[in-house]
N, C-alpha and C. Protein backbone atom coordinates (compact mmCIF):
# COMPACT_ATOMS: atom_id res chain seq x y z
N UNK A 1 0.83 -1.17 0.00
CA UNK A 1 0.00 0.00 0.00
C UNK A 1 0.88 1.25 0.00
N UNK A 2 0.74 2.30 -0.89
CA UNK A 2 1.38 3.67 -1.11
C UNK A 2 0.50 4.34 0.07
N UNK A 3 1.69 4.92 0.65
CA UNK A 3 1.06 6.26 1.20
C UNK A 3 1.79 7.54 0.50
N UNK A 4 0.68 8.58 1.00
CA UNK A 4 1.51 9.57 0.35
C UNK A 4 2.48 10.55 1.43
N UNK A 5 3.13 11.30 0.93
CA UNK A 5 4.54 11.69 1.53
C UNK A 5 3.67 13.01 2.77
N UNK A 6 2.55 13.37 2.94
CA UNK A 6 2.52 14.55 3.46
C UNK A 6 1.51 13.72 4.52
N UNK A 7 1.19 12.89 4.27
CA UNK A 7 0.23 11.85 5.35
C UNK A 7 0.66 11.93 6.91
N UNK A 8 1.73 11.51 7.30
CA UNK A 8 2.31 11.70 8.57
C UNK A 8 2.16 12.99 8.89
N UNK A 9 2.40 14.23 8.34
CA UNK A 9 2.25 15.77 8.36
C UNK A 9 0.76 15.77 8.91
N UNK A 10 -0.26 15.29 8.33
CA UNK A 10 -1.63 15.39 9.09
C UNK A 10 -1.89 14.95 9.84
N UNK A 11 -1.39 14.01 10.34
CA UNK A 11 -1.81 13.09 11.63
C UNK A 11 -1.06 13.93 12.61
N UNK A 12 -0.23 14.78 12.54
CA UNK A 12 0.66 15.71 13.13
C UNK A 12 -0.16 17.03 13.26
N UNK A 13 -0.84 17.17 12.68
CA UNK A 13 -1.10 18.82 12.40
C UNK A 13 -2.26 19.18 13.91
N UNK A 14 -3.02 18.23 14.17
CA UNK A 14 -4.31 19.02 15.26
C UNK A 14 -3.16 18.98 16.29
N UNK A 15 -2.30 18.01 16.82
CA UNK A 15 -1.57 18.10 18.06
C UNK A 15 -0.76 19.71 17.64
N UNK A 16 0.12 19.40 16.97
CA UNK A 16 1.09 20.79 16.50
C UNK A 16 -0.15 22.16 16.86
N UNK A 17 -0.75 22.32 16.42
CA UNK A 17 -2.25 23.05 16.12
C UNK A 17 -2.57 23.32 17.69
N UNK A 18 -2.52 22.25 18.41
CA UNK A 18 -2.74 22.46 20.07
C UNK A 18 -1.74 22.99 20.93
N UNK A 19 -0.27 22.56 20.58
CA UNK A 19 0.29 23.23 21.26
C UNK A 19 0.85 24.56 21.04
N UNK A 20 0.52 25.18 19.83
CA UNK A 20 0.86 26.22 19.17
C UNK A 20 0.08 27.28 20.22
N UNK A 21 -1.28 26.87 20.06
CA UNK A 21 -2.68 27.48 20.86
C UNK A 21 -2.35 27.57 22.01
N UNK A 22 -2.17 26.75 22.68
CA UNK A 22 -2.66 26.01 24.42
C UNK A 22 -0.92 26.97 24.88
N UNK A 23 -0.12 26.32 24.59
CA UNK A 23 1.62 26.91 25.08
C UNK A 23 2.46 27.84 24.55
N UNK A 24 2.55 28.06 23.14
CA UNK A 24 3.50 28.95 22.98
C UNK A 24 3.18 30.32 22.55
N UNK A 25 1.91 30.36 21.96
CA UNK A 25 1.49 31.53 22.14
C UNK A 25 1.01 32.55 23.46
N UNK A 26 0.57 31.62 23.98
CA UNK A 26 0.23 32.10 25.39
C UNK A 26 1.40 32.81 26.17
N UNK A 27 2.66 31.91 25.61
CA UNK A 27 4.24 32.54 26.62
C UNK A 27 4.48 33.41 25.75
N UNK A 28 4.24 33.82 24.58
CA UNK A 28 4.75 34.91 23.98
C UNK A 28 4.10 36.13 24.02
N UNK A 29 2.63 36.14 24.05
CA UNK A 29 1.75 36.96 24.82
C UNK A 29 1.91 37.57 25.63
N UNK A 30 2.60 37.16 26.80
CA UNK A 30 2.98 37.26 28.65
C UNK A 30 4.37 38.14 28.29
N UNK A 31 5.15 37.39 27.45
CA UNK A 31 6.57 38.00 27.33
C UNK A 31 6.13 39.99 26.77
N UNK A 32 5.33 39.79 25.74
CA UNK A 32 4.93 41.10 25.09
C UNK A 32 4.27 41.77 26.37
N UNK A 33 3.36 41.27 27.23
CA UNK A 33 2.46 42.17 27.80
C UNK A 33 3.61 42.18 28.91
N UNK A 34 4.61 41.89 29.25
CA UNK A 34 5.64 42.08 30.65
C UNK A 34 6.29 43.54 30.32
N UNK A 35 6.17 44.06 29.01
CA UNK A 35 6.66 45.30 28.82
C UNK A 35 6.01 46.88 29.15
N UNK A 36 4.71 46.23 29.75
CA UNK A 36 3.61 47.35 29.52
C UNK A 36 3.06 47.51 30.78
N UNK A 37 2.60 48.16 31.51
CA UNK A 37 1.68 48.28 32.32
C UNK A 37 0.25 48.31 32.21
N UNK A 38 -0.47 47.33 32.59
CA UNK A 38 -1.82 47.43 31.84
C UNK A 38 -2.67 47.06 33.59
N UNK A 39 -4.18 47.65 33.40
CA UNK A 39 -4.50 47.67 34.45
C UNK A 39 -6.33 47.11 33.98
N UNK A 40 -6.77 46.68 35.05
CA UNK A 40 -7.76 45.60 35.14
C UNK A 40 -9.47 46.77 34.82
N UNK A 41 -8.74 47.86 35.28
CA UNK A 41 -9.94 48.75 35.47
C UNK A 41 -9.54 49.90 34.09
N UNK A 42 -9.10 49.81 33.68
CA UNK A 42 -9.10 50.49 32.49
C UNK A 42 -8.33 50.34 30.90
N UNK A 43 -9.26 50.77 29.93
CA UNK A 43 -8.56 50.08 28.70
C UNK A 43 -7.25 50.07 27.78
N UNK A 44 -6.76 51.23 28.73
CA UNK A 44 -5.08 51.66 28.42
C UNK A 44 -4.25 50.71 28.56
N UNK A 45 -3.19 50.86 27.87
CA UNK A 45 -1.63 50.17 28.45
C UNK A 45 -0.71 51.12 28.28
N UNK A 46 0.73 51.32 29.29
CA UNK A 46 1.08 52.16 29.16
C UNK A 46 2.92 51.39 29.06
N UNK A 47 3.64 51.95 28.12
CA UNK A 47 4.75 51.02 27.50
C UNK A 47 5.51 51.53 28.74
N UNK A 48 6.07 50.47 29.68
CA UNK A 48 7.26 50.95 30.59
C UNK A 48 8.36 50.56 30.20
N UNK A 49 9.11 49.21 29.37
CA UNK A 49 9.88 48.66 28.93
C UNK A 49 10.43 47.42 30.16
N UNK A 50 11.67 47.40 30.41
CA UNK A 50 12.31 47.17 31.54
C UNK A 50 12.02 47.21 32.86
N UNK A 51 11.41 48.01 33.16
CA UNK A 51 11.19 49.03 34.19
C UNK A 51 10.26 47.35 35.20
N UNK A 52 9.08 46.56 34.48
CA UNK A 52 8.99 45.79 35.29
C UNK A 52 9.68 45.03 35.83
N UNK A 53 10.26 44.43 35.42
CA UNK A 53 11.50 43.40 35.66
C UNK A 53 12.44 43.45 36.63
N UNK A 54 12.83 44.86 36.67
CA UNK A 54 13.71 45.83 37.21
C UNK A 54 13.25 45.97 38.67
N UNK A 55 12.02 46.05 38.59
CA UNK A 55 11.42 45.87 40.44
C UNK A 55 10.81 44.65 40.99
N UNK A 56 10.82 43.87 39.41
CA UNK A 56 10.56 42.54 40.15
C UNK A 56 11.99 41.72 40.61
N UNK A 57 13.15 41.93 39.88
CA UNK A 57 14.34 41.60 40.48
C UNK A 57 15.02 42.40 41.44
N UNK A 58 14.33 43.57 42.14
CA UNK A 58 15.12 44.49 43.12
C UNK A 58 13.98 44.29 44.61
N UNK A 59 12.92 43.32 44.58
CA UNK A 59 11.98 43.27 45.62
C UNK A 59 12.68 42.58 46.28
N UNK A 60 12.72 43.12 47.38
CA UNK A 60 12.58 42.32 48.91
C UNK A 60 12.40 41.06 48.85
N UNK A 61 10.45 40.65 48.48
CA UNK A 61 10.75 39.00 48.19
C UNK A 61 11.07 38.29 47.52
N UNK A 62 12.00 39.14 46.31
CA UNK A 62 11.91 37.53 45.22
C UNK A 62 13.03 36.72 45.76
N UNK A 63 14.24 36.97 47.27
CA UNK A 63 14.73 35.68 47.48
C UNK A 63 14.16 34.68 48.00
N UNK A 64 13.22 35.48 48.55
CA UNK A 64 12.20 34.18 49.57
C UNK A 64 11.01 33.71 48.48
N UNK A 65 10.81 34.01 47.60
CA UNK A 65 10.08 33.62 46.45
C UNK A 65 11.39 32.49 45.85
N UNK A 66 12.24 32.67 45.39
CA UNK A 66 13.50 31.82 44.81
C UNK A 66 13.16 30.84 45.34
N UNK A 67 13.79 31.15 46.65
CA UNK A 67 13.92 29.75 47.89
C UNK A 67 12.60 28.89 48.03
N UNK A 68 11.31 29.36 47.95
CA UNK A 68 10.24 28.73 47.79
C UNK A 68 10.17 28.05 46.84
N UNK A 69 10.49 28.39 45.25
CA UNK A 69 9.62 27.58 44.06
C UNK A 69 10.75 26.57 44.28
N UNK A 70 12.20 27.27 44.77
CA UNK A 70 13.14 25.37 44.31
C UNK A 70 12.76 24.66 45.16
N UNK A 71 12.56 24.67 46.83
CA UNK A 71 11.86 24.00 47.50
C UNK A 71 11.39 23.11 46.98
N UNK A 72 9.82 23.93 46.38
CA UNK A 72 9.01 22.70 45.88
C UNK A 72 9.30 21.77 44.35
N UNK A 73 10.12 22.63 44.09
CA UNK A 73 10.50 21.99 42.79
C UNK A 73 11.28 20.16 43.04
N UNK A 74 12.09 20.69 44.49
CA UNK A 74 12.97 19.60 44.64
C UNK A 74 12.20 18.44 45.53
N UNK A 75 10.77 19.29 46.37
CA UNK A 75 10.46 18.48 47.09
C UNK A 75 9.35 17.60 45.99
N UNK A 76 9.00 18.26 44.82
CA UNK A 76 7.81 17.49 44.35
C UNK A 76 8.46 16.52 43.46
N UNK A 77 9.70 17.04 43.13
CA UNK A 77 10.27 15.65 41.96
C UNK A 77 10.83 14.59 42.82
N UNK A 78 11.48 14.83 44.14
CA UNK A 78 11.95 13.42 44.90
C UNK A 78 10.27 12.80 45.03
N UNK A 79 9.20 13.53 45.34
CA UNK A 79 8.16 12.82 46.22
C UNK A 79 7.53 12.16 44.85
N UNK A 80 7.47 13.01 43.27
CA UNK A 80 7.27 11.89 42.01
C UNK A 80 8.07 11.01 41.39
N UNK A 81 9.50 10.87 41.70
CA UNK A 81 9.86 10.33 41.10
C UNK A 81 10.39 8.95 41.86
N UNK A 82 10.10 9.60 43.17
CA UNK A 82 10.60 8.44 44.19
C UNK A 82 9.21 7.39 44.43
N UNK A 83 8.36 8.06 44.51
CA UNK A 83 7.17 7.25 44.87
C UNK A 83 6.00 6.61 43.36
């Protein structure tokens, strides 16, 4: 039986198609809107550049934020991968 050469390509395409949707657009979205200040109560955005980043890496908590996500990072992969 011939198949044809682009066959595998479709059986490929709704997954490809899902994660295009569901993951990488979504992170590229987030990356664009991290430049802006945009607010819940009104329809503006206002371009800050850097400027977020800049106070999210100069806060007070992001060491105790650090120290938290590896925490769980390390406690949830021994507790999945061990159990």
């Amino acid at each position: 039986m011939r198949t044809k050469k682009h066959t595998p390509y479709l059986y490929m395409l709704p997954g490809v198609l899902m994660v295009l949707c569901f993951v990488y657009i979504p992170v590229l979205m987030n990356i664009v809107y991290s430049f802006f200040r945009l607010s819940s109560f009104s329809a503006g955005s206002t371009f800050v550049g850097l400027d977020n980043y800049r106070r999210f890496f100069t806060d007070e908590i992001f060491p105790i934020m650090l120290k938290n996500n590896i925490a769980y990072c390390i406690i949830s992969l021994i507790v999945q991968v061990g159990f």
